[in-house]
N, C-alpha and C. Protein backbone atom coordinates (compact mmCIF):
# COMPACT_ATOMS: atom_id res chain seq x y z
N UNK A 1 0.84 -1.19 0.00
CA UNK A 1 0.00 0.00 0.00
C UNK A 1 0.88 1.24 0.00
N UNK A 2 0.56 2.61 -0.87
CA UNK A 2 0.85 3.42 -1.11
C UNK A 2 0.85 4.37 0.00
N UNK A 3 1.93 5.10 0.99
CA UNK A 3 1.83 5.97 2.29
C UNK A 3 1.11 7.14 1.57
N UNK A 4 0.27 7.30 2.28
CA UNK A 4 -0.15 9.04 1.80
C UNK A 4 0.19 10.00 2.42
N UNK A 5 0.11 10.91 1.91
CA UNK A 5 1.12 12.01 2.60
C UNK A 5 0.16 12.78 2.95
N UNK A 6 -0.57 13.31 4.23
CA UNK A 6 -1.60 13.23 4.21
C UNK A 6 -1.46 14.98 4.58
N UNK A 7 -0.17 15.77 4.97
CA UNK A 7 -0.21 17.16 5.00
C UNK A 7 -0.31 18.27 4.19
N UNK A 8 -0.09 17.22 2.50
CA UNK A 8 -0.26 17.59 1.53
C UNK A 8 -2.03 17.92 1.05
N UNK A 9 -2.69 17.17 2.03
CA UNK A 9 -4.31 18.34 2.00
C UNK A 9 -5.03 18.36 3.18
N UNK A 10 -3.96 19.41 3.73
CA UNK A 10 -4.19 19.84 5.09
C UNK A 10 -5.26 20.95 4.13
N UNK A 11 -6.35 21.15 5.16
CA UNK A 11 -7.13 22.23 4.84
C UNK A 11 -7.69 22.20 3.18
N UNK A 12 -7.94 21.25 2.74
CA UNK A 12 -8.24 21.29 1.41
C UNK A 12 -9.73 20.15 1.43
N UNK A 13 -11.03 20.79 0.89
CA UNK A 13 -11.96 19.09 1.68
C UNK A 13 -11.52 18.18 0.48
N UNK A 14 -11.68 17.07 1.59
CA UNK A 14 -11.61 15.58 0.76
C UNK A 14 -13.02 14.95 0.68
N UNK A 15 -12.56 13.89 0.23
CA UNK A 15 -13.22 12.55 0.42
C UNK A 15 -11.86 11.55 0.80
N UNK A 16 -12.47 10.79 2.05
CA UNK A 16 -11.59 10.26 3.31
C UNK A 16 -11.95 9.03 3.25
N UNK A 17 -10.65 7.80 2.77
CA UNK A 17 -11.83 6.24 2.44
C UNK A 17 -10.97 5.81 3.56
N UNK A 18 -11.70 5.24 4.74
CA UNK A 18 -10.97 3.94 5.65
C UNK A 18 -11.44 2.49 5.42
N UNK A 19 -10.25 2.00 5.72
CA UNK A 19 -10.82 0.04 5.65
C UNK A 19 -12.56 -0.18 6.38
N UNK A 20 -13.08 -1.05 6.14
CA UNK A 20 -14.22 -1.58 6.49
C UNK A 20 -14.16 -2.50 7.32
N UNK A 21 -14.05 -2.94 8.28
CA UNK A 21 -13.70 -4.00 8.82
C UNK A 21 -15.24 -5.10 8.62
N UNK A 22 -16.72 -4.54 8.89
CA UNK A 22 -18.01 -5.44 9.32
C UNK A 22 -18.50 -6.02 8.13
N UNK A 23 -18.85 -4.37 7.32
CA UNK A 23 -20.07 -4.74 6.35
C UNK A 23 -19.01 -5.17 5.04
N UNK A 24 -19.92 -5.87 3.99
CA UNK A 24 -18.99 -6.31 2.88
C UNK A 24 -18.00 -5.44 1.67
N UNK A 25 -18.72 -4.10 1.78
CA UNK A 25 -18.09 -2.79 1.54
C UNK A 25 -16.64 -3.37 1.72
N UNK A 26 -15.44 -2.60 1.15
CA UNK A 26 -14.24 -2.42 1.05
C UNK A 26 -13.98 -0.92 1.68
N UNK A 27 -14.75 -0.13 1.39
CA UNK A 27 -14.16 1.27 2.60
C UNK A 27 -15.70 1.90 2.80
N UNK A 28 -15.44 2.59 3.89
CA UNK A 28 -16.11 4.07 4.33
C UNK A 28 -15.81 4.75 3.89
N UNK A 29 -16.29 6.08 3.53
CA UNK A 29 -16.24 7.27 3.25
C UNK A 29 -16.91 8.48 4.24
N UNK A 30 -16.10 9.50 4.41
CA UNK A 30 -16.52 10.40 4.97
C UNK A 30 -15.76 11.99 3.77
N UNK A 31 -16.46 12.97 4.44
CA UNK A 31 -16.39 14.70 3.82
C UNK A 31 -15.72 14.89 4.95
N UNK A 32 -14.26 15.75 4.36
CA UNK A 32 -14.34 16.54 5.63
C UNK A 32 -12.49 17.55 5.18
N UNK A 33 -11.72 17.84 6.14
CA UNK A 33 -10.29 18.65 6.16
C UNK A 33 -9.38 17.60 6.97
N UNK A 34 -8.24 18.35 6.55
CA UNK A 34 -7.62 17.30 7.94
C UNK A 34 -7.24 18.50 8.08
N UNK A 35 -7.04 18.55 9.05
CA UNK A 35 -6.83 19.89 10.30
C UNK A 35 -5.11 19.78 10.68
N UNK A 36 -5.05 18.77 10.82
CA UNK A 36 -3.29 18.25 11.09
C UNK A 36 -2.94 16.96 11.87
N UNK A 37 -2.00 16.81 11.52
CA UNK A 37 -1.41 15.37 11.96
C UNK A 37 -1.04 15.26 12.57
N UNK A 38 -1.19 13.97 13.80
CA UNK A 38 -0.57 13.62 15.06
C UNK A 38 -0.68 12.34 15.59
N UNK A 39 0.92 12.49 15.68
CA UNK A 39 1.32 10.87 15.47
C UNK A 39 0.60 9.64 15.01
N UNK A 40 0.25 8.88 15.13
CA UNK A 40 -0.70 8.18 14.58
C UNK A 40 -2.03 8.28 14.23
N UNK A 41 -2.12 9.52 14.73
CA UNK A 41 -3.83 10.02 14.29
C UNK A 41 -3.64 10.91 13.36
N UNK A 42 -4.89 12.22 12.46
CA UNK A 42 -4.93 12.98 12.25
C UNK A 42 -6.42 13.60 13.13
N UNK A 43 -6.28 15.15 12.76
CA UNK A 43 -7.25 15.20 13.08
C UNK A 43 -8.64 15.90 11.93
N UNK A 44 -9.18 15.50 12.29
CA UNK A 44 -10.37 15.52 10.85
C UNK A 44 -11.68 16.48 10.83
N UNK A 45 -12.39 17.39 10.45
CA UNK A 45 -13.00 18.07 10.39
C UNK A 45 -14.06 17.37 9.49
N UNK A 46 -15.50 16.31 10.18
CA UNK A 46 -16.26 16.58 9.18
C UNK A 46 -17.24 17.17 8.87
N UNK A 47 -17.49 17.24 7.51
CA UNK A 47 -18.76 18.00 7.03
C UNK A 47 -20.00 17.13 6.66
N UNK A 48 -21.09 17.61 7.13
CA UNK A 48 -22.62 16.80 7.13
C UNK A 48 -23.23 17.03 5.40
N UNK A 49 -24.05 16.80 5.26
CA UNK A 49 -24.60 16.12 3.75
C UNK A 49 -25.25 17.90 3.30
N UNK A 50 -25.38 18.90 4.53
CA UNK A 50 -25.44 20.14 4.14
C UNK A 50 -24.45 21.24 4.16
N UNK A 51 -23.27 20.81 3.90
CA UNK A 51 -22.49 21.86 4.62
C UNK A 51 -21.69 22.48 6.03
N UNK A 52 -22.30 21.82 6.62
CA UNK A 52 -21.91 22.17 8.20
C UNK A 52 -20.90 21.64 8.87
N UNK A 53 -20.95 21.85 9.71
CA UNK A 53 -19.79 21.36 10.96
C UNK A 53 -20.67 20.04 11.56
N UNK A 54 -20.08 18.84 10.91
CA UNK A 54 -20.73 17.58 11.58
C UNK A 54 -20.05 17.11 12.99
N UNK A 55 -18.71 17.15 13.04
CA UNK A 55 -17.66 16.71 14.25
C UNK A 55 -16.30 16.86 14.04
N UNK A 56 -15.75 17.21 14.93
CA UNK A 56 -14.32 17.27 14.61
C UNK A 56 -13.87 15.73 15.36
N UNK A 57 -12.63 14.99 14.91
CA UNK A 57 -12.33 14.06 14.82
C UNK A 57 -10.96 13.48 15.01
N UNK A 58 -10.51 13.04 15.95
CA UNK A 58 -9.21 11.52 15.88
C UNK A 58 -9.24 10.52 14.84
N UNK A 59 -9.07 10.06 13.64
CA UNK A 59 -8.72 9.54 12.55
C UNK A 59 -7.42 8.58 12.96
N UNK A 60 -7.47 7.28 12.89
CA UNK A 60 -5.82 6.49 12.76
C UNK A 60 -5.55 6.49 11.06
N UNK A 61 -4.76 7.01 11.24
CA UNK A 61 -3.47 6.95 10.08
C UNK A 61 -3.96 5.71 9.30
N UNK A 62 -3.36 4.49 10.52
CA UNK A 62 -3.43 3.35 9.67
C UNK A 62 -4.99 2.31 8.94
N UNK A 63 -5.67 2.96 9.22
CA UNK A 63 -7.39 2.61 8.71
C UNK A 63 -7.21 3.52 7.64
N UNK A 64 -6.66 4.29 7.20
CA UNK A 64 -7.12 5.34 5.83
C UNK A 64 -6.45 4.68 4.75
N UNK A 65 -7.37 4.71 4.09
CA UNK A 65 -6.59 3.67 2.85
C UNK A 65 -6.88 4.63 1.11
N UNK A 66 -7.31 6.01 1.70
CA UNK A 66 -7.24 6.71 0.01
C UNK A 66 -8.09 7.90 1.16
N UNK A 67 -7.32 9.15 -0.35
CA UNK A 67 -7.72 10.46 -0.24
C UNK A 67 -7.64 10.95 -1.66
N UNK A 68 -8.92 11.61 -1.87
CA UNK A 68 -9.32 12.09 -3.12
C UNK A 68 -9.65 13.51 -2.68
N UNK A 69 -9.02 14.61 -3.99
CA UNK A 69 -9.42 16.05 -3.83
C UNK A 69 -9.90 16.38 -5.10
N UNK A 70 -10.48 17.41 -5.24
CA UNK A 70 -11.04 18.20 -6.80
C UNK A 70 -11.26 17.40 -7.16
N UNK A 71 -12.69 16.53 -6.70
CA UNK A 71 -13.42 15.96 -7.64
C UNK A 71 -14.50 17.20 -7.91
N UNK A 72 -15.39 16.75 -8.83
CA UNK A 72 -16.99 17.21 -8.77
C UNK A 72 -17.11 17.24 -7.55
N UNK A 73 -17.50 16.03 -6.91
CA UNK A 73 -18.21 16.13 -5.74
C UNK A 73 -17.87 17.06 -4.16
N UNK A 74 -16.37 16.93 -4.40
CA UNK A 74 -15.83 18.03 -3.62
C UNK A 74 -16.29 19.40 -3.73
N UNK A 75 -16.36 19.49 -5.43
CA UNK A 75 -16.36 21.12 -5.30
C UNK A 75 -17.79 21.85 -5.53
N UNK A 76 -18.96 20.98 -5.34
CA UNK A 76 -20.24 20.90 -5.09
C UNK A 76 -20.19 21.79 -3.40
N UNK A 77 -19.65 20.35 -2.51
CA UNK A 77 -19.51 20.32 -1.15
C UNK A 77 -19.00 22.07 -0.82
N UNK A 78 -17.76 22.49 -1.61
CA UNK A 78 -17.02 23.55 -1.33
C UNK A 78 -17.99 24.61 -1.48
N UNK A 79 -18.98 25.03 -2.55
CA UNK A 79 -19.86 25.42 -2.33
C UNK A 79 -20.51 25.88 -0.98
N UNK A 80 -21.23 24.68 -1.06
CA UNK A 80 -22.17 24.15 0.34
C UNK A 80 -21.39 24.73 1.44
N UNK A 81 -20.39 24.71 2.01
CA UNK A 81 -19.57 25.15 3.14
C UNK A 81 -19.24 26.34 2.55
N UNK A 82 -18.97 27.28 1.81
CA UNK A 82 -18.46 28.59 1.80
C UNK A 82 -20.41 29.06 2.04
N UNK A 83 -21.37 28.65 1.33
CA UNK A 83 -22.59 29.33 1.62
C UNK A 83 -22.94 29.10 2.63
N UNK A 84 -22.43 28.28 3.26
CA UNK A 84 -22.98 27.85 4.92
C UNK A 84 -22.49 28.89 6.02
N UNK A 85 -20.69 29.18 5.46
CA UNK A 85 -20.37 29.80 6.30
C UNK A 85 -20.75 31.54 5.97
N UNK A 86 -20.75 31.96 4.62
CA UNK A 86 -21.86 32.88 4.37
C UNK A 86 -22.88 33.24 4.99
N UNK A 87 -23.54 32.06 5.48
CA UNK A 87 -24.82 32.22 6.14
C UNK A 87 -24.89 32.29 7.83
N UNK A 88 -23.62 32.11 8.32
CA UNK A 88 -23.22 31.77 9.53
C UNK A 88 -23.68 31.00 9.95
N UNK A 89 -23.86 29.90 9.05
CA UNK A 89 -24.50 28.50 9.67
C UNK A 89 -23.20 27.46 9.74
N UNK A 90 -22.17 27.61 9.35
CA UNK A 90 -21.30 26.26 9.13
C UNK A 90 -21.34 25.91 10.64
N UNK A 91 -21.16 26.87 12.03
CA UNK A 91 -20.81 26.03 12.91
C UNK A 91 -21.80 26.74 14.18
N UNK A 92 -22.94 26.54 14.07
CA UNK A 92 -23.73 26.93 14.83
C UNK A 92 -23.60 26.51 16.10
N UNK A 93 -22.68 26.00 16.40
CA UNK A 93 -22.79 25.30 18.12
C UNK A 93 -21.20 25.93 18.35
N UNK A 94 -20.65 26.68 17.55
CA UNK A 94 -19.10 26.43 18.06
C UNK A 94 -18.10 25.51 18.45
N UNK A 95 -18.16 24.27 17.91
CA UNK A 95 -17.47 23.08 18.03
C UNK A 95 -16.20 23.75 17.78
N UNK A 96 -16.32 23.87 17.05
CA UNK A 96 -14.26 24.39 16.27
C UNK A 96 -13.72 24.61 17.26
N UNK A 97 -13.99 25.65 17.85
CA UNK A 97 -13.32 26.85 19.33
C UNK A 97 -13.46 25.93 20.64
N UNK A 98 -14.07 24.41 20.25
CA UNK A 98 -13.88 24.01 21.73
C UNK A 98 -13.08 23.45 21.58
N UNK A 99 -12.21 22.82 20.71
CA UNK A 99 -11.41 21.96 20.40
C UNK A 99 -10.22 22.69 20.07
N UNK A 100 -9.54 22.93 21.17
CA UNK A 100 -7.88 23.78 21.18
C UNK A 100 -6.53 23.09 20.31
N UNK A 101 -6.68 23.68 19.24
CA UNK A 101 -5.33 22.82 18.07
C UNK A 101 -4.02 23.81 18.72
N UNK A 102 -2.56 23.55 19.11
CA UNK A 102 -1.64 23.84 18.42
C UNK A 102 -0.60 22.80 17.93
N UNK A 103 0.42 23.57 17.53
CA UNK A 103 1.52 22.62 16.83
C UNK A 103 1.57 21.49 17.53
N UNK A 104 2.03 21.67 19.05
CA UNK A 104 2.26 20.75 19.68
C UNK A 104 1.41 19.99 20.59
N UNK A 105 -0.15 19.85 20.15
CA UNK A 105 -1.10 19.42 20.79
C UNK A 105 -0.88 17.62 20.76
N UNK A 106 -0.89 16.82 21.06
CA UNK A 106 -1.15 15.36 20.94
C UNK A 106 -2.50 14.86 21.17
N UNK A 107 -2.51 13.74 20.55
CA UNK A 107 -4.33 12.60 20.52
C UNK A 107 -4.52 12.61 22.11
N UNK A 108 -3.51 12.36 22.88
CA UNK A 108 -3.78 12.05 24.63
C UNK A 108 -4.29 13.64 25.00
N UNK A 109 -3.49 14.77 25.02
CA UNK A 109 -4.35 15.89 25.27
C UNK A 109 -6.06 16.23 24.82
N UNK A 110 -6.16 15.77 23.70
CA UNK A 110 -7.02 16.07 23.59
C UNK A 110 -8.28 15.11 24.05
N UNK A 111 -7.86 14.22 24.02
CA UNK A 111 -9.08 13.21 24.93
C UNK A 111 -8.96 13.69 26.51
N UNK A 112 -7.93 14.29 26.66
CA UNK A 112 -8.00 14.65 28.50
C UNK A 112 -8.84 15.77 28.80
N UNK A 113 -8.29 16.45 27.85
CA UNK A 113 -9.84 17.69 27.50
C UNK A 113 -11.27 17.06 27.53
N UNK A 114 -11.59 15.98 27.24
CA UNK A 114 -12.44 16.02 27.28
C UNK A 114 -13.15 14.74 27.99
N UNK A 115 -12.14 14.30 28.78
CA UNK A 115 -11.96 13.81 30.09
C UNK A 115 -12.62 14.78 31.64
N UNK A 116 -11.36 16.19 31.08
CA UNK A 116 -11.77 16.35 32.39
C UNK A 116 -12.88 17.45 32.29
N UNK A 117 -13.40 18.02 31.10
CA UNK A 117 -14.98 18.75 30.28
C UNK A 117 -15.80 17.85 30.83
N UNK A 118 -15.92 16.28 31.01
CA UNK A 118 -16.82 15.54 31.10
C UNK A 118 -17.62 15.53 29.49
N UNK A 119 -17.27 15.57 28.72
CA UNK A 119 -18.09 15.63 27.28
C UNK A 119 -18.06 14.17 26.88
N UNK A 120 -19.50 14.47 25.92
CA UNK A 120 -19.65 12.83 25.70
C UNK A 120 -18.69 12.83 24.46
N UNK A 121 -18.05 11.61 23.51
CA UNK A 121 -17.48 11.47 22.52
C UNK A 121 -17.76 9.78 22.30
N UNK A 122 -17.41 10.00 21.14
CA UNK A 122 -18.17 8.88 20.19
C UNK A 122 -17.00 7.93 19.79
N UNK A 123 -17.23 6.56 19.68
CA UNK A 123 -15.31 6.02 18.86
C UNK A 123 -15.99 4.75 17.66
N UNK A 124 -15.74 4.80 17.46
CA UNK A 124 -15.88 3.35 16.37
C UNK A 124 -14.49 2.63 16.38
N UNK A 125 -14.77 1.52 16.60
CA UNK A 125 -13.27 0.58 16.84
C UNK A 125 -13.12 -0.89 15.69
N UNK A 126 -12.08 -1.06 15.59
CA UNK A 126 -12.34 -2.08 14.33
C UNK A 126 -12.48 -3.44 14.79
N UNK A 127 -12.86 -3.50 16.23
CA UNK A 127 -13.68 -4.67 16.83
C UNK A 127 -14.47 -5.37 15.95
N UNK A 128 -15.68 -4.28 16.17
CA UNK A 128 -17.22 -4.44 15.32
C UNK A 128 -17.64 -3.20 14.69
N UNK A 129 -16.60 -1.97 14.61
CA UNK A 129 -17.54 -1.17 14.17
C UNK A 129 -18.85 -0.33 14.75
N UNK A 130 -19.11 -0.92 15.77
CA UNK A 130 -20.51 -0.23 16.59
C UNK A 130 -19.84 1.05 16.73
N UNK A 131 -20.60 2.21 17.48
CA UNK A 131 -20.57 3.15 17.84
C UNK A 131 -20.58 3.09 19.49
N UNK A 132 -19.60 3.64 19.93
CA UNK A 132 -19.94 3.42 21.44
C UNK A 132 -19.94 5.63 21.69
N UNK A 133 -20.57 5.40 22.62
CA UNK A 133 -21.03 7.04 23.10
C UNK A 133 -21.06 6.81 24.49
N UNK A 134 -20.41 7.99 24.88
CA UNK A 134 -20.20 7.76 26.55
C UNK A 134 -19.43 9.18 26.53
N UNK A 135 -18.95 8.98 28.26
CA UNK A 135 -18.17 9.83 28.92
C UNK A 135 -16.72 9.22 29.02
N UNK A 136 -15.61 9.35 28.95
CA UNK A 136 -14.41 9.09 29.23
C UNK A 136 -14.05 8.81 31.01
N UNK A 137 -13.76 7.78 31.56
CA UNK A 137 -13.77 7.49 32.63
C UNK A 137 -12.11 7.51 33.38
N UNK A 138 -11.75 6.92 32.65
CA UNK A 138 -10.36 6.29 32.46
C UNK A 138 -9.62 6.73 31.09
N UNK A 139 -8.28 7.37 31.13
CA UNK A 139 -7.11 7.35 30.23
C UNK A 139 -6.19 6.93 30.48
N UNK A 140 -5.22 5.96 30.10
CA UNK A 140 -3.73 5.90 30.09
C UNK A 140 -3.15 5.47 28.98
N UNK A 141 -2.29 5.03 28.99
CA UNK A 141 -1.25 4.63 27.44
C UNK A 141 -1.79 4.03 26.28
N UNK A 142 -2.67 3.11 26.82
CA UNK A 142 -3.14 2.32 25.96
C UNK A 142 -4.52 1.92 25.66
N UNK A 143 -5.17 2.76 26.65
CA UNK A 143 -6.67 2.45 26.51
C UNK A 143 -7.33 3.59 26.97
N UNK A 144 -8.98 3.48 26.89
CA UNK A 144 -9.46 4.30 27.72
C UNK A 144 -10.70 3.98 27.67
N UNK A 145 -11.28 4.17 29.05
CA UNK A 145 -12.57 3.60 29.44
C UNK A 145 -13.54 4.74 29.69
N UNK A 146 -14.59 4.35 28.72
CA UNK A 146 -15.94 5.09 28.73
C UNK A 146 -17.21 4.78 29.83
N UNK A 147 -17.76 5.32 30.18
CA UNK A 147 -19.36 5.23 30.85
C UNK A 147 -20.17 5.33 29.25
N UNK A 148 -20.80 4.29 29.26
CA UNK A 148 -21.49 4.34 27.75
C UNK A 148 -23.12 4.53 28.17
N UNK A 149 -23.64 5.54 26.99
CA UNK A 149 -24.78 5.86 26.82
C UNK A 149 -25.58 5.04 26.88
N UNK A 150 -27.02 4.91 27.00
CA UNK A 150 -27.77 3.91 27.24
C UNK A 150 -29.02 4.93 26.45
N UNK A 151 -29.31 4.65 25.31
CA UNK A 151 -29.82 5.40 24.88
C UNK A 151 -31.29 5.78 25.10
N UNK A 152 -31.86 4.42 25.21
CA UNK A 152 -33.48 4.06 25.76
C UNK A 152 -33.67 4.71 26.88
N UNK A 153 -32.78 5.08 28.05
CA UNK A 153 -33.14 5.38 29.50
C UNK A 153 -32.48 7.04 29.45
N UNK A 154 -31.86 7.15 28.31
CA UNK A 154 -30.84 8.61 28.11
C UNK A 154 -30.57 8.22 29.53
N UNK A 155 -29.61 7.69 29.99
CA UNK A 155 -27.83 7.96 30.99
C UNK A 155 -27.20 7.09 30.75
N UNK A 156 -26.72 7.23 31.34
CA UNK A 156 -24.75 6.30 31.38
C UNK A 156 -24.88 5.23 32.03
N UNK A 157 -24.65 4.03 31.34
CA UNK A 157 -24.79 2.96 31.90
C UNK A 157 -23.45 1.78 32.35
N UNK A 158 -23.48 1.35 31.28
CA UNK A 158 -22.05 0.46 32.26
C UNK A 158 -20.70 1.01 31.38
N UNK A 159 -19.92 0.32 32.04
CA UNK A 159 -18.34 0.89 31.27
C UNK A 159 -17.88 -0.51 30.43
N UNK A 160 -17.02 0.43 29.77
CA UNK A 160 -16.19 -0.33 28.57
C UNK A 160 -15.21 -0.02 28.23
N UNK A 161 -13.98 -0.73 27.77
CA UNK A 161 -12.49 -0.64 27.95
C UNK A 161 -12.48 -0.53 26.37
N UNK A 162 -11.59 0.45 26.06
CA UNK A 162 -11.32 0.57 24.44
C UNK A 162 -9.74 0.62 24.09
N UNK A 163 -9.00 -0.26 23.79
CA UNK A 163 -8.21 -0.35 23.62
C UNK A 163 -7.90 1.30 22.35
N UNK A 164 -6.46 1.57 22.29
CA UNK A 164 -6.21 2.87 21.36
C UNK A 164 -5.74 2.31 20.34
N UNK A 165 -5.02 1.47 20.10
CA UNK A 165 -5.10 0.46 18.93
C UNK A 165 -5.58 0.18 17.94
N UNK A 166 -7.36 0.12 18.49
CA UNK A 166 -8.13 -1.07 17.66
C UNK A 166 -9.05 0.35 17.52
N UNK A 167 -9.17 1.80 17.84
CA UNK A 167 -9.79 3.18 17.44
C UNK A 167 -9.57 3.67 15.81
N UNK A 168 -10.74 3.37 14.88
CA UNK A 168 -10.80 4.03 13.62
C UNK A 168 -10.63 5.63 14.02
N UNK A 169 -11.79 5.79 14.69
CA UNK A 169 -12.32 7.18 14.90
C UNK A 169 -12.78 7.55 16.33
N UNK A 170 -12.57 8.75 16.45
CA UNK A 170 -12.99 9.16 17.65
C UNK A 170 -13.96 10.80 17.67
N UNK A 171 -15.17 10.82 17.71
CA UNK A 171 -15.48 11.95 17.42
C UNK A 171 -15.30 12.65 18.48
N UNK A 172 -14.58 13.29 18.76
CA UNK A 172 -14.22 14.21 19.57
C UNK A 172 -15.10 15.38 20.37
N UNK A 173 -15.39 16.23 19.23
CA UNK A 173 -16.82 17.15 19.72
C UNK A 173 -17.59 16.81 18.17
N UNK A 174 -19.09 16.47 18.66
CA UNK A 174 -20.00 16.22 17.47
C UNK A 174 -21.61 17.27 17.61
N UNK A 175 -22.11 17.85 16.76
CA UNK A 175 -23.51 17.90 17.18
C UNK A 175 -24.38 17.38 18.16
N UNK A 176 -24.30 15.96 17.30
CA UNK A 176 -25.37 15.24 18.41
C UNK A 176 -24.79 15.20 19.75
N UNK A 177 -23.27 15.00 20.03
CA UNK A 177 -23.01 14.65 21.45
C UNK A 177 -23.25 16.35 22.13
N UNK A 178 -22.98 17.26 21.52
CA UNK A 178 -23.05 18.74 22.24
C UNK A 178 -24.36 18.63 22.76
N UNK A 179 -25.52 18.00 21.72
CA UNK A 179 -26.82 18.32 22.13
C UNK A 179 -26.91 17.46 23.14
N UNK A 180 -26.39 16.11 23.20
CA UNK A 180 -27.18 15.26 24.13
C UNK A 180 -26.63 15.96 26.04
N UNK A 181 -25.31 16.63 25.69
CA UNK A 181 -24.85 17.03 26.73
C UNK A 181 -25.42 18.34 27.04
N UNK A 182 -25.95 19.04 26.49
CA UNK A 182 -26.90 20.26 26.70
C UNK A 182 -28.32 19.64 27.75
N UNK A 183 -28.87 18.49 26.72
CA UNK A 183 -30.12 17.88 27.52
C UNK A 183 -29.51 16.83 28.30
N UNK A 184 -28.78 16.98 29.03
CA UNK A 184 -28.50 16.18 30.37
C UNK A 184 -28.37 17.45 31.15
N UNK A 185 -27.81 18.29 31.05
CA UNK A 185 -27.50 19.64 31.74
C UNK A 185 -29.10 19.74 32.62
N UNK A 186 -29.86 20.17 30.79
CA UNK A 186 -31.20 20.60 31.67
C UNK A 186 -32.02 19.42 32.42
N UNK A 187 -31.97 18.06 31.93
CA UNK A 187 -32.56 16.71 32.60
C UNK A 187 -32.24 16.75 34.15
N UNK A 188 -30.82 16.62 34.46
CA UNK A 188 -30.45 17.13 35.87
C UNK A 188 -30.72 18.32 36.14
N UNK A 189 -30.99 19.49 35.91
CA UNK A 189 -31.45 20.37 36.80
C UNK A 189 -33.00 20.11 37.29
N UNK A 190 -33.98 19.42 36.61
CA UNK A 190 -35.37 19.25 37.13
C UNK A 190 -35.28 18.23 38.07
């Protein structure tokens, strides 16, 4: 397999193919930037099917298996996000600004952020692919343990050990998790 050089479209949108591990598909696809690279991760900016700020993102390196730029379909999308942000809709919740980039930021900082935020975040692992959603309980070298969502009862139900390894993705800050953490805010105050 061909290394991609993946700083070469920093800030440029793609289309982002990772391995498949479940369904019979050969890759996923996602829209989105890479924001910048770190160490075995990048970090990924995606964009929703309108333009917007869907989640910013932990990406492993080694699950990405192609990056495509200036297609059509990109420059449809490019559109869509310059009129979005035209409209001051691209990031209506302020995700971007919660998520502190510099040069020397690492994948462990930024999960500690949001460790010690208490924010929910999302991972897909090449286990099974499920989606696990939770709170971050536990970090260290090699793993990290969530309080996982329970979606039927909305709270946190039991924990689960996620190896950093076996992490496609990690949505970091997403819509849905901002919202679900907004309506826990107000759920606990009644």
């Amino acid at each position: 397999m061909k290394k991609i050089d993946f700083l070469s479209f920093n800030h440029h949108l793609i289309e982002l193919y990772s391995r498949n591990f479940i369904e019979n598909e050969d890759e996923s696809f996602s829209l989105g930037y890479i924001l910048m690279e770190l160490d075995s991760f990048i970090v990924f900016m995606s964009i929703s099917e309108i333009g917007t700020l869907e989640s910013i993102q932990l990406r492993s390196k080694k699950f990405i298996t192609n990056i495509v730029s200036n297609t059509e379909y990109t420059k449809m999308y490019d559109f869509f996000v310059s009129y979005s942000k035209k409209m001051n809709a691209f990031d209506g919740f302020s995700l971007e600004k919660s998520v502190a980039l510099t040069e020397n930021t690492t994948p462990k900082e930024i999960l500690n952020t949001a460790l010690k935020r208490n924010k929910t975040i999302s991972i897909i692992t090449s286990i099974d692919e499920s989606i696990l959603t939770g709170k971050i309980v536990l970090l260290d070298i090699n793993r990290l343990v969530l309080s996982l969502l329970d979606y039927e009862n909305i709270e946190i139900d039991h924990k689960q050990s996620v190896s950093l390894e076996t992490i496609l993705c990690i949505d970091v800050v997403s819509v849905e998790n901002y919202l679900y953490d907004k309506y826990l805010v107000m759920k606990n105050a009644n």
